[in-house]
N, C-alpha and C. Protein backbone atom coordinates (compact mmCIF):
# COMPACT_ATOMS: atom_id res chain seq x y z
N UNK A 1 9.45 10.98 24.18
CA UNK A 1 9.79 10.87 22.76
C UNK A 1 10.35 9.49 22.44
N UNK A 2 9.98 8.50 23.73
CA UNK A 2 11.03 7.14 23.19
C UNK A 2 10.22 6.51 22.17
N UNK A 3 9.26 6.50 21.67
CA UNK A 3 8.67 6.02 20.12
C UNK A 3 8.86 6.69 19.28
N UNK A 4 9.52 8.19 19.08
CA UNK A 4 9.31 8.78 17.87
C UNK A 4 10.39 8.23 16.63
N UNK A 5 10.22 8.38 15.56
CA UNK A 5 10.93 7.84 14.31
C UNK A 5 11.61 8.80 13.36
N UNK A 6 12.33 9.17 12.88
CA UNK A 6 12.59 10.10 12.02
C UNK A 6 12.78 9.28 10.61
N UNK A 7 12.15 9.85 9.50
CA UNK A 7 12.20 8.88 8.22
C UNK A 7 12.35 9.83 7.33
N UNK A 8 13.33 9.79 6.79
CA UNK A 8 13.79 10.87 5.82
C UNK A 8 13.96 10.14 4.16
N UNK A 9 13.84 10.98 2.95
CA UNK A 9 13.13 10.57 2.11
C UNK A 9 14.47 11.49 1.12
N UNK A 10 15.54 10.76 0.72
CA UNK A 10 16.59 11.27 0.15
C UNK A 10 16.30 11.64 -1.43
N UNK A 11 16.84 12.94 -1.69
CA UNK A 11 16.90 13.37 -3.49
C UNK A 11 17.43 14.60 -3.37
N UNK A 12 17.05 15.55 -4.71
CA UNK A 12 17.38 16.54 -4.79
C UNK A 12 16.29 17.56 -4.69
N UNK A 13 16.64 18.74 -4.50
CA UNK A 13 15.69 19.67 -4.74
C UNK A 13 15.07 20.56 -5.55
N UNK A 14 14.19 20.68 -5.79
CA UNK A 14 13.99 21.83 -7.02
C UNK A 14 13.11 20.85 -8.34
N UNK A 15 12.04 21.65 -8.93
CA UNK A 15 10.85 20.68 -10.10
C UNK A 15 11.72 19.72 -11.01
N UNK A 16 13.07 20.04 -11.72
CA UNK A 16 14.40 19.38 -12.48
C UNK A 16 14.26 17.82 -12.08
N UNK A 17 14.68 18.01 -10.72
CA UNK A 17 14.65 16.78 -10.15
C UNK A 17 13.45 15.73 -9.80
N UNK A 18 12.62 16.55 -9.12
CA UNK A 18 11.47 15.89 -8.51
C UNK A 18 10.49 14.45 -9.40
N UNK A 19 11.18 14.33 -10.75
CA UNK A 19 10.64 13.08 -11.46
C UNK A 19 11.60 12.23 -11.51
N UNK A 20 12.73 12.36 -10.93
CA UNK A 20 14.15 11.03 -11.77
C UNK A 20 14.18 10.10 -10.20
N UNK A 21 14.87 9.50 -10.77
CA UNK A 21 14.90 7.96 -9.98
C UNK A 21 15.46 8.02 -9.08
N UNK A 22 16.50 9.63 -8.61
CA UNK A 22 17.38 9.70 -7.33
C UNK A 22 16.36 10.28 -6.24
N UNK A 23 15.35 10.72 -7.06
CA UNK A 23 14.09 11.21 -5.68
C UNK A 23 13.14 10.11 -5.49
N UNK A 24 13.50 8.75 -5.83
CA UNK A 24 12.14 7.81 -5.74
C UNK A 24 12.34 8.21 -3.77
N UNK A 25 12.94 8.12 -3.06
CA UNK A 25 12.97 7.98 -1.70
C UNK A 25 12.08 9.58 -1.42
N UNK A 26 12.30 10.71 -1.42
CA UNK A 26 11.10 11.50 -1.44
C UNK A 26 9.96 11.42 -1.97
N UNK A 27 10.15 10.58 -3.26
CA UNK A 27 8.50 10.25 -3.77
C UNK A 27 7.80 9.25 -2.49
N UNK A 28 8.85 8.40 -1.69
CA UNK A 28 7.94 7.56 -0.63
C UNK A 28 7.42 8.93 0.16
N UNK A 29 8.45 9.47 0.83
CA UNK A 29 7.54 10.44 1.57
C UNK A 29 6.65 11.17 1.71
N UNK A 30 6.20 11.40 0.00
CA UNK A 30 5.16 12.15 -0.32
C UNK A 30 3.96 11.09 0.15
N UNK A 31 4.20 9.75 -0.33
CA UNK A 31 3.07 8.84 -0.11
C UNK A 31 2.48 8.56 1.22
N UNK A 32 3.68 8.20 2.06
CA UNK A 32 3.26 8.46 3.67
C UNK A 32 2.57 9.48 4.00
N UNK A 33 3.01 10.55 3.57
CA UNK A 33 2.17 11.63 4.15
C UNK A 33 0.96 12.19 3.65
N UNK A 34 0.58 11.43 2.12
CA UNK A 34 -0.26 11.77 1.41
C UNK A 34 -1.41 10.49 2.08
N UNK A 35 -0.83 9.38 2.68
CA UNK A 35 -1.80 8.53 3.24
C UNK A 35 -2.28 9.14 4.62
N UNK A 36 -1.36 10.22 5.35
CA UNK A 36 -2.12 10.75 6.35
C UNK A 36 -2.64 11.68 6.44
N UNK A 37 -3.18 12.17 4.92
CA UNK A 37 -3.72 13.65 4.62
C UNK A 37 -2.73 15.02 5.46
N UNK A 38 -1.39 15.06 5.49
CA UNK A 38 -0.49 15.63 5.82
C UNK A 38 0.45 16.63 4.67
N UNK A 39 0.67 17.71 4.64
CA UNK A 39 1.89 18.61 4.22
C UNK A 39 2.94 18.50 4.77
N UNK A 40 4.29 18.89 4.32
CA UNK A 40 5.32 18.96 4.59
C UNK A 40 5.20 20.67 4.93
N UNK A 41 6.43 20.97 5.52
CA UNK A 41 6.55 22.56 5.75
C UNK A 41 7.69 22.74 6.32
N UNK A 42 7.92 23.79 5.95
CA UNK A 42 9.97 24.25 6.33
C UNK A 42 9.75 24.16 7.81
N UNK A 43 11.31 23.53 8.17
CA UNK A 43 11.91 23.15 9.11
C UNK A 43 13.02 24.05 9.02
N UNK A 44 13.65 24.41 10.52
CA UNK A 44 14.52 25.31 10.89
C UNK A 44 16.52 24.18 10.12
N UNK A 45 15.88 22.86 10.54
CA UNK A 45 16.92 21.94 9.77
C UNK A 45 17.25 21.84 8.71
N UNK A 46 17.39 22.96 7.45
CA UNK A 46 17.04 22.98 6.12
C UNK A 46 16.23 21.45 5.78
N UNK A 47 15.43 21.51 5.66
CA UNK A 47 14.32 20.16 5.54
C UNK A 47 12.61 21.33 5.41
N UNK A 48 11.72 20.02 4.74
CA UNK A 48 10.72 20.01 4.74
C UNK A 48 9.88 18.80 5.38
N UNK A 49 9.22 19.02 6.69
CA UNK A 49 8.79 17.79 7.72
C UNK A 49 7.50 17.78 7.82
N UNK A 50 6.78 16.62 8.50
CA UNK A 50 5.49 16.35 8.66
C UNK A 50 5.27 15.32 9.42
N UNK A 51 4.88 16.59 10.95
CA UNK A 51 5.00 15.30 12.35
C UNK A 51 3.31 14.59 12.08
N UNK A 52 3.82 13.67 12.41
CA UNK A 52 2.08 12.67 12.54
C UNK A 52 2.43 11.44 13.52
N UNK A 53 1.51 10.09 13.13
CA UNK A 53 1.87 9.46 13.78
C UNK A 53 1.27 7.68 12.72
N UNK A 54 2.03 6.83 13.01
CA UNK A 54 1.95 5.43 12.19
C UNK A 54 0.20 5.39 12.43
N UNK A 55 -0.46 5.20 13.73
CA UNK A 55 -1.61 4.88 13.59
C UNK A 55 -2.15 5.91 14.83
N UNK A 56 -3.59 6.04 15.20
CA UNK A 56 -3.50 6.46 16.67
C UNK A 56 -2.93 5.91 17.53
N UNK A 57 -3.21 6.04 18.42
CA UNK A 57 -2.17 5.29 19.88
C UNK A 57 -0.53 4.82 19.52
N UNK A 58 -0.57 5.03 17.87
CA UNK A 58 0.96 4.48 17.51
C UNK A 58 2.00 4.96 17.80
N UNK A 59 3.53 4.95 16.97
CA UNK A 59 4.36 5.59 17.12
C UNK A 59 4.37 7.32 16.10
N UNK A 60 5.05 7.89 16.82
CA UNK A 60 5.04 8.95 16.10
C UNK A 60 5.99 9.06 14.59
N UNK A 61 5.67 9.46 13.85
CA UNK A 61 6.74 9.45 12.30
C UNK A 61 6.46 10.89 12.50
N UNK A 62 8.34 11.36 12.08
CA UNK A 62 8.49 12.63 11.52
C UNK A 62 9.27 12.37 9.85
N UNK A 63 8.27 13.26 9.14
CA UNK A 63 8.72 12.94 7.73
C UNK A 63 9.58 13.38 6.92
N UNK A 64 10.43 13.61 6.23
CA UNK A 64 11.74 14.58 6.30
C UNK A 64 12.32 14.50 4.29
N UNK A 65 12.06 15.64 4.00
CA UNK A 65 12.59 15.80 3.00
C UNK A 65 13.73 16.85 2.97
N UNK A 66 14.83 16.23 2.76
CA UNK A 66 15.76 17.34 2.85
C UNK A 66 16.06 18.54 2.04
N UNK A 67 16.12 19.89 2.24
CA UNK A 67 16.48 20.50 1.36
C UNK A 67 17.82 20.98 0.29
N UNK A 68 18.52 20.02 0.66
CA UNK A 68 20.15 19.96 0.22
C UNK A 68 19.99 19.11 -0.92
N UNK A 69 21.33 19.20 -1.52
CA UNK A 69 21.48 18.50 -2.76
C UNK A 69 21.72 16.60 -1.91
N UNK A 70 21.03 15.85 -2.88
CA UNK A 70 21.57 14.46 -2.65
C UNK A 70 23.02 14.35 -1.53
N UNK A 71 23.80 14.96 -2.17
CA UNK A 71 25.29 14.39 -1.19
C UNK A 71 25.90 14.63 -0.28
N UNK A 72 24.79 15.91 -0.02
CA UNK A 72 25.10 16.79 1.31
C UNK A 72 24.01 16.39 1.78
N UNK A 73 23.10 15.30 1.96
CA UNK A 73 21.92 15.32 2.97
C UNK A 73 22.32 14.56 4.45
N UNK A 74 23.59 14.49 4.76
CA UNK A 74 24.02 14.42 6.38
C UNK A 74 23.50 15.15 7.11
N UNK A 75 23.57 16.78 6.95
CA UNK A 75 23.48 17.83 7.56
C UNK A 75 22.21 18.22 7.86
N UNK A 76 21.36 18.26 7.09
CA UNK A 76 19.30 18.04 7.33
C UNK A 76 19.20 17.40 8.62
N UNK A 77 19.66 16.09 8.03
CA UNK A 77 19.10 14.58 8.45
C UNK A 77 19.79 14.43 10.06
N UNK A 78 21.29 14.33 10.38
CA UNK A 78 21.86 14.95 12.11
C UNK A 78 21.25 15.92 13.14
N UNK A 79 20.53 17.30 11.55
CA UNK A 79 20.09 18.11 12.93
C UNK A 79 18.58 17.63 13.12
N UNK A 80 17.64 17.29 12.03
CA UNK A 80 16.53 16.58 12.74
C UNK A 80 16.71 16.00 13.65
N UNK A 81 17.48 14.46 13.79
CA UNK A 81 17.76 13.97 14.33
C UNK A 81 17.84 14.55 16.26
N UNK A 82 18.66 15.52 16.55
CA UNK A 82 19.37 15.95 17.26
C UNK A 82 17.45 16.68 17.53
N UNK A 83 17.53 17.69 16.69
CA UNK A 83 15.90 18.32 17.22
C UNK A 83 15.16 17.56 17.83
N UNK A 84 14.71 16.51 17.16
CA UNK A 84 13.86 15.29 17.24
C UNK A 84 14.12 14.54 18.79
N UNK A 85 15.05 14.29 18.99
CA UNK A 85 15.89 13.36 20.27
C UNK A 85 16.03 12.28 19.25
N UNK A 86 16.18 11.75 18.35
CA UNK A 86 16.05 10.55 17.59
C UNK A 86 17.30 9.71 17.40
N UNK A 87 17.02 8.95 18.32
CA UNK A 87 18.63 8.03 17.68
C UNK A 87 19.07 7.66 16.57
N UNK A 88 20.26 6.94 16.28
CA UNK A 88 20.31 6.61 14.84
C UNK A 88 19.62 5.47 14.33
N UNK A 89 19.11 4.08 15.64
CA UNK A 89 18.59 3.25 15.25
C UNK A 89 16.81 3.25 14.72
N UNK A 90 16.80 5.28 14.81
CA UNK A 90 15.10 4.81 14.73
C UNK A 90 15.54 5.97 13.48
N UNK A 91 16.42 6.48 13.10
CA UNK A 91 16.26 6.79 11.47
C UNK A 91 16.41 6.37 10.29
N UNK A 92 15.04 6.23 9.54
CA UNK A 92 15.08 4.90 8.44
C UNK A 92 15.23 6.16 7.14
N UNK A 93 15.96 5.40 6.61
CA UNK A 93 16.54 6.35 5.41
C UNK A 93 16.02 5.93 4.13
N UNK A 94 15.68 6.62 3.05
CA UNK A 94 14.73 5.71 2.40
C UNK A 94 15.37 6.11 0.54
N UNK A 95 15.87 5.71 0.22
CA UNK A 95 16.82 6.13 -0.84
C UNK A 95 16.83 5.10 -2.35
N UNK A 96 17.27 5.40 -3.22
CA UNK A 96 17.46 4.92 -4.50
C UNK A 96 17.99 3.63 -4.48
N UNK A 97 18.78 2.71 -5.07
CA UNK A 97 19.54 1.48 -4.95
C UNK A 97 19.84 0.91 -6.55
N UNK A 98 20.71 1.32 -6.91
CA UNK A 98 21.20 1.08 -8.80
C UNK A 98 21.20 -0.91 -8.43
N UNK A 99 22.22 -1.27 -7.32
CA UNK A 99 22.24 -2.91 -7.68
C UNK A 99 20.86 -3.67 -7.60
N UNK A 100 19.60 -2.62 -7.05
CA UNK A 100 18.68 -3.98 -6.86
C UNK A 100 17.66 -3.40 -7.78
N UNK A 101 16.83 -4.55 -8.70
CA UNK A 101 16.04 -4.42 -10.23
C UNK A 101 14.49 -3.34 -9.36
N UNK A 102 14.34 -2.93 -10.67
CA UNK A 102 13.38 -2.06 -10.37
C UNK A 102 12.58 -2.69 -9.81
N UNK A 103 11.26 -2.20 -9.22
CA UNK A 103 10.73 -2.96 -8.87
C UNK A 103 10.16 -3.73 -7.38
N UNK A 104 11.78 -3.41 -7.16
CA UNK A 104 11.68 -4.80 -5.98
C UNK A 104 12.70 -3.94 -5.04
N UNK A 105 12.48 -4.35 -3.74
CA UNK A 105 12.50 -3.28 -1.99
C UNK A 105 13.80 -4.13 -0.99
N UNK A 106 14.89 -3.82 -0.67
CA UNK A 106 15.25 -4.48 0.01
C UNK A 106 15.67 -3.69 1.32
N UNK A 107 15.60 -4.23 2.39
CA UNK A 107 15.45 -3.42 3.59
C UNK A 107 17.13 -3.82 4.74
N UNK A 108 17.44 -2.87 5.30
CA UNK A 108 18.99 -3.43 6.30
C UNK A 108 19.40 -2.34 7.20
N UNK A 109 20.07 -2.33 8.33
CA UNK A 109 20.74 -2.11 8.93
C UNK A 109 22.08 -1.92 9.10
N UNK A 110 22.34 -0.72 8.93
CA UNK A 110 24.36 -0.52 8.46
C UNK A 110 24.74 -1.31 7.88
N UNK A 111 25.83 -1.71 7.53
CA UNK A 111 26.64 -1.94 6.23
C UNK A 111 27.50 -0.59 5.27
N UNK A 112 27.96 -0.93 4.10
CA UNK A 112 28.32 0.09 3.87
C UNK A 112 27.26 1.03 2.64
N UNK A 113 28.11 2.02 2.33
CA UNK A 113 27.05 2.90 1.63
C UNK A 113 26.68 1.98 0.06
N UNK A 114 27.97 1.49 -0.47
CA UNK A 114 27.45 1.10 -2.02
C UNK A 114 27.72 1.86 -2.76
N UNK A 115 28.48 2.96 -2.45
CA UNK A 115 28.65 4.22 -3.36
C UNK A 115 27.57 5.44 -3.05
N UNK A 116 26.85 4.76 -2.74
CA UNK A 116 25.39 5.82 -2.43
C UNK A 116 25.75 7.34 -1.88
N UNK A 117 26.14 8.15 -2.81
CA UNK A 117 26.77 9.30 -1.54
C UNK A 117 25.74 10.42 -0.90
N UNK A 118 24.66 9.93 -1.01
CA UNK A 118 23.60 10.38 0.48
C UNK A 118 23.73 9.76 1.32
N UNK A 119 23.99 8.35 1.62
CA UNK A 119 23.69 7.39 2.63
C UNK A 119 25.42 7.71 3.40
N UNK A 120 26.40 7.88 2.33
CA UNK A 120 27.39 7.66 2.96
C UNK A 120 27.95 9.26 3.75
N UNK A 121 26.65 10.43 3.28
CA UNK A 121 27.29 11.36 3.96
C UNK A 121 25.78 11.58 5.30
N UNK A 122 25.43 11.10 4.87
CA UNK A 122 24.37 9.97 6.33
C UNK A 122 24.81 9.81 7.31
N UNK A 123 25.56 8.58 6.53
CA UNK A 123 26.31 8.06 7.77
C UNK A 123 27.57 8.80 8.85
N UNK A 124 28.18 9.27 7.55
CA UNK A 124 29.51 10.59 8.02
C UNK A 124 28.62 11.64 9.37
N UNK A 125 27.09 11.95 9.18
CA UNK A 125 26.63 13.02 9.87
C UNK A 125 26.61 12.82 10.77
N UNK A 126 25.61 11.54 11.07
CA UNK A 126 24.86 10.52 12.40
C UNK A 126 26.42 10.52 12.80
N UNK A 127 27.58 10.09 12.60
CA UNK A 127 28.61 9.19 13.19
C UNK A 127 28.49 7.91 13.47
N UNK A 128 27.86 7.23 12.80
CA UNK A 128 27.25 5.90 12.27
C UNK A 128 26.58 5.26 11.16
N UNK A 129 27.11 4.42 10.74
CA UNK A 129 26.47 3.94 9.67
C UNK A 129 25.32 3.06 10.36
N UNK A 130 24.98 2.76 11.09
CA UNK A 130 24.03 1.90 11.99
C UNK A 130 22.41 2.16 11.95
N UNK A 131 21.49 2.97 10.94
CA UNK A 131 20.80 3.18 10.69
C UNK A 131 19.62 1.75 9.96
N UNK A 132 18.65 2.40 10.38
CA UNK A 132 17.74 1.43 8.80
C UNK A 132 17.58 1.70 7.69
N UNK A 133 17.94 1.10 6.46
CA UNK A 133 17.46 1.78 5.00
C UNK A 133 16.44 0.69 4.47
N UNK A 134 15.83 1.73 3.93
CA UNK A 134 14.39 1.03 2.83
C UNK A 134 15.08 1.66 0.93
N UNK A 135 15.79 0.53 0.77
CA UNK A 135 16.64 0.74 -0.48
C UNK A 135 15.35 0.12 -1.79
N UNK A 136 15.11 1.28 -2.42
CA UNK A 136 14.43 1.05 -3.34
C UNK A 136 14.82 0.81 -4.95
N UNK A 137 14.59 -0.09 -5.34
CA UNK A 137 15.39 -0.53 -6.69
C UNK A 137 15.29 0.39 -7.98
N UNK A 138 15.88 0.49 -8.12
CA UNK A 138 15.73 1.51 -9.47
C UNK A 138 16.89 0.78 -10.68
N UNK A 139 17.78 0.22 -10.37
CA UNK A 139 18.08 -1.05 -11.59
C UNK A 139 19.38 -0.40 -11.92
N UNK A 140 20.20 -1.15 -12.88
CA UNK A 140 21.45 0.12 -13.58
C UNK A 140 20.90 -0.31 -14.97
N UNK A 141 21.77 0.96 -15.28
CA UNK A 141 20.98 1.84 -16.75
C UNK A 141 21.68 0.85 -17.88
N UNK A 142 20.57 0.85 -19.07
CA UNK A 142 20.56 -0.06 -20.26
C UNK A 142 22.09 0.51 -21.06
N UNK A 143 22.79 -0.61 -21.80
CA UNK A 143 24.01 -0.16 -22.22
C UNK A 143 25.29 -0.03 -21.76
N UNK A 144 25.50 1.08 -22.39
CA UNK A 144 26.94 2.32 -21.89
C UNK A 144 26.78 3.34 -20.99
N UNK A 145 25.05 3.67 -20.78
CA UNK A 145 24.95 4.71 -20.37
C UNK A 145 25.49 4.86 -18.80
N UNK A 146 26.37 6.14 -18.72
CA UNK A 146 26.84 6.49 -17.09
C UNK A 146 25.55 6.54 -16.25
N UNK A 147 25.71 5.37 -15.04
CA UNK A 147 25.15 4.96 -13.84
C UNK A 147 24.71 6.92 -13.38
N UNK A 148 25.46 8.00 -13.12
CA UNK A 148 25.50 9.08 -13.11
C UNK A 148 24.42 9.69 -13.80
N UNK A 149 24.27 9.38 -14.88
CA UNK A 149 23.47 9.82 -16.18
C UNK A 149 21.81 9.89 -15.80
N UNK A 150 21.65 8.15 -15.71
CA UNK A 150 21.13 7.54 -15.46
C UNK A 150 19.81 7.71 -14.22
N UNK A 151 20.19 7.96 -12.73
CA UNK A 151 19.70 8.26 -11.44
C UNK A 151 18.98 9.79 -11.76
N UNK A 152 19.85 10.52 -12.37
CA UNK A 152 19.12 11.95 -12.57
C UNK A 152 18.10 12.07 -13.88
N UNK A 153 17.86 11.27 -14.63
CA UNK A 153 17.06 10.70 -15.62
C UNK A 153 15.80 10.34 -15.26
N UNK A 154 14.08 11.04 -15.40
CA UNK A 154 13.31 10.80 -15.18
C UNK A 154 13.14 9.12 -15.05
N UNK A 155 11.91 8.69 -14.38
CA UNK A 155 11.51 7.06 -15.15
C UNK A 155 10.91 6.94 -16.32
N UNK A 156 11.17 5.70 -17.02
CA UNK A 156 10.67 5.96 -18.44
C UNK A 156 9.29 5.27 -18.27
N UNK A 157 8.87 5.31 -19.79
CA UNK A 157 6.97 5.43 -19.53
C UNK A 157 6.54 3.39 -19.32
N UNK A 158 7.43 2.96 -19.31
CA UNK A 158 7.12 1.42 -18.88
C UNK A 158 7.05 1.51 -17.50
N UNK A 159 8.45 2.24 -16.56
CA UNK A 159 8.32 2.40 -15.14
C UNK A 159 7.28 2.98 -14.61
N UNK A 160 6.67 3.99 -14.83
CA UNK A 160 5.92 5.18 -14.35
C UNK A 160 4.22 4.15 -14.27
N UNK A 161 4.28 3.02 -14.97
CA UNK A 161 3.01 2.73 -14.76
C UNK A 161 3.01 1.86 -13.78
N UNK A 162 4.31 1.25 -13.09
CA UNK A 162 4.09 0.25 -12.15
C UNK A 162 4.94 1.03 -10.75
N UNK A 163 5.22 2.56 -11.04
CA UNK A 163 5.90 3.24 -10.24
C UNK A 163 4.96 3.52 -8.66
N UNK A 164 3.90 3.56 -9.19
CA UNK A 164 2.65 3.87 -7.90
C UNK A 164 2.77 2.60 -6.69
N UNK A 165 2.99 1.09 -7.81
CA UNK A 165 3.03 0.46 -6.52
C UNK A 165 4.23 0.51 -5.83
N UNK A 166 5.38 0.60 -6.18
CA UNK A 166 6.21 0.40 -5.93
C UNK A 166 6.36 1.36 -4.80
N UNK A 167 5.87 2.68 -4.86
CA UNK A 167 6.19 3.67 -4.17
C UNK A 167 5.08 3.23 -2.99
N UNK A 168 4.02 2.49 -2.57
CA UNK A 168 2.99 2.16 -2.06
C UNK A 168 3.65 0.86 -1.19
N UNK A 169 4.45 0.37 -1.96
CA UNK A 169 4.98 -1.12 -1.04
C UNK A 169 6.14 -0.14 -0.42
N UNK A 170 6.74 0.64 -0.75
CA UNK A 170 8.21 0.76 -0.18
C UNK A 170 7.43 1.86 1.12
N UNK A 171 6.56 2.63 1.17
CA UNK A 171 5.12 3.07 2.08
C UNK A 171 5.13 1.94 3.23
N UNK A 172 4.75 0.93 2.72
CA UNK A 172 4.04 0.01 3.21
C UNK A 172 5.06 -0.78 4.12
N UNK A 173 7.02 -1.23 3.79
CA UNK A 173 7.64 -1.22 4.31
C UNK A 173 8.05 -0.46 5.40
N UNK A 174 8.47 1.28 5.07
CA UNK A 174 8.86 1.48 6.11
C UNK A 174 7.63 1.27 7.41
N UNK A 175 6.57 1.58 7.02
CA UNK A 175 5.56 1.06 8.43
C UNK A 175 5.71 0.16 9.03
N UNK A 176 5.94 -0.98 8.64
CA UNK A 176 5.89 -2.39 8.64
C UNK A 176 7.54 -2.57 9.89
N UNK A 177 8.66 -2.00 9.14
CA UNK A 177 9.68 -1.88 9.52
C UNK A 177 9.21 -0.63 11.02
N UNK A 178 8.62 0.28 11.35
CA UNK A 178 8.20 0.75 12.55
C UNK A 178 7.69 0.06 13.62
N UNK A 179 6.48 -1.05 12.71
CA UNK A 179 5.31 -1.25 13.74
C UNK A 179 5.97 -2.59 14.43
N UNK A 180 6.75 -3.64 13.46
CA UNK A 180 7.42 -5.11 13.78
C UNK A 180 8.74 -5.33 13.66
N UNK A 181 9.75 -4.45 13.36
CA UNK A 181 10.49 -4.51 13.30
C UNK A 181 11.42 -4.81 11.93
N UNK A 182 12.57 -5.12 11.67
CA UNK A 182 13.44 -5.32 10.78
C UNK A 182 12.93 -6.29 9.95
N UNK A 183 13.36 -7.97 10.80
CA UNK A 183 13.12 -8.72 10.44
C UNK A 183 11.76 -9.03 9.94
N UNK A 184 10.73 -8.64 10.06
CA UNK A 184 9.20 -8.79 9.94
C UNK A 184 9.17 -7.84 8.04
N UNK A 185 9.50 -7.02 8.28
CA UNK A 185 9.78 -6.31 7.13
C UNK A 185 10.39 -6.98 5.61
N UNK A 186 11.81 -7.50 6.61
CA UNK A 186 12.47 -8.14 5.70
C UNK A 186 12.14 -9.27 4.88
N UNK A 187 11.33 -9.98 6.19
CA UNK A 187 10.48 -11.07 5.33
C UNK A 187 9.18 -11.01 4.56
N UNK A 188 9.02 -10.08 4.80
CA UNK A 188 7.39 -9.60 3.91
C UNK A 188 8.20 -9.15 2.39
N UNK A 189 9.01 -7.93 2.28
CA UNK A 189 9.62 -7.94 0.78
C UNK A 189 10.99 -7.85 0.42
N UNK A 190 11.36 -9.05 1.06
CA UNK A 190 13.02 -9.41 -0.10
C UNK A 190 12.06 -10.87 -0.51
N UNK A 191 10.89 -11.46 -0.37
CA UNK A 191 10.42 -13.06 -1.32
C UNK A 191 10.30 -11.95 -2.41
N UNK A 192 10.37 -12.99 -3.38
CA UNK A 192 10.24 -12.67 -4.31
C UNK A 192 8.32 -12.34 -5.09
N UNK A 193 8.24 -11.25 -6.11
CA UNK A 193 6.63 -11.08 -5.78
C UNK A 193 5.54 -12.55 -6.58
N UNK A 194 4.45 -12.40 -6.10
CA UNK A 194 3.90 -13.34 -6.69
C UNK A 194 2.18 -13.09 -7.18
């Protein structure tokens, strides 16, 4: 199992949710697995998973949608983990990000959460913050409106048309981040696009 990956795809559960900007990180997972003609299916880890693999001969990806609310997704994500044999350095977490503009993907290795309280009860689970995240931009909200408000708020109809790529590059990262590593990743999308 020393190649396997665990990549979990943070939001909430239930149709309510499944369009707002705190599930863009399960919307990646759908895409991964929709690029490997793959379903998800209950897991004994309250999760919904889908073992495959990056390429043939590649590494293996297990795909992981948790079934918990956003702030409790430690508990999914530890016992995959633990099922899996998966260390913490090969679980890439793939989640929302209010400071960085829509749009645009930035990729890292521990640090702190940001407020993020999936990542930070992540980290609480693993007993490390030492993970990879594929932080996907989703921007902070126009105005007054509560940041809170905001994440659980579908995308609006300007986002939703450039939402496909976005969800296709942040796809395209975590692979990238499997097959070459961090840095290889990092430099493909924090330039700016062109």
């Amino acid at each position: 199992m020393a190649d396997t990956w665990l990549i979990v795809g943070l939001g909430n559960p239930g149709a309510r949710y499944e369009p707002t900007r705190h599930n863009v990180g399960q919307m990646v997972i759908d895409e991964l697995a929709r690029r490997r003609a793959e379903s998800l299916r209950a897991h004994k880890a309250n999760a919904r998973v889908a073992e495959t693999w990056l390429r043939p001969g590649g590494a293996k990806l297990v795909l992981a949608k948790p079934n918990s609310f956003m702030n409790v997704s430690g508990g999914p994500v530890a016992s995959l983990a633990k099922f899996y044999g998966v260390p913490a350095e090969r679980v890439v977490v793939v989640h929302d990000e209010l400071d960085i503009p829509f749009d645009s993907l930035k990729l890292k290795v521990g640090g702190g959460h940001g407020g993020h309280n999936g990542v930070r009860d992540v980290a609480k689970a693993l007993g490390t913050p030492e993970f990879p995240r594929v932080r996907v931009g989703i921007g902070r909200p126009p105005g007054r409106q509560d940041p809170a408000d905001w994440v659980l708020d579908p995308f609006g109809s300007a986002e939703r048309g450039t939402l496909p790529m976005v969800l296709s590059d942040a796809a395209d990262a975590v692979e990238l981040l499997v097959d070459e590593g961090l840095l290889a990743a990092q430099q493909r999308y924090h330039a700016p696009r062109v």
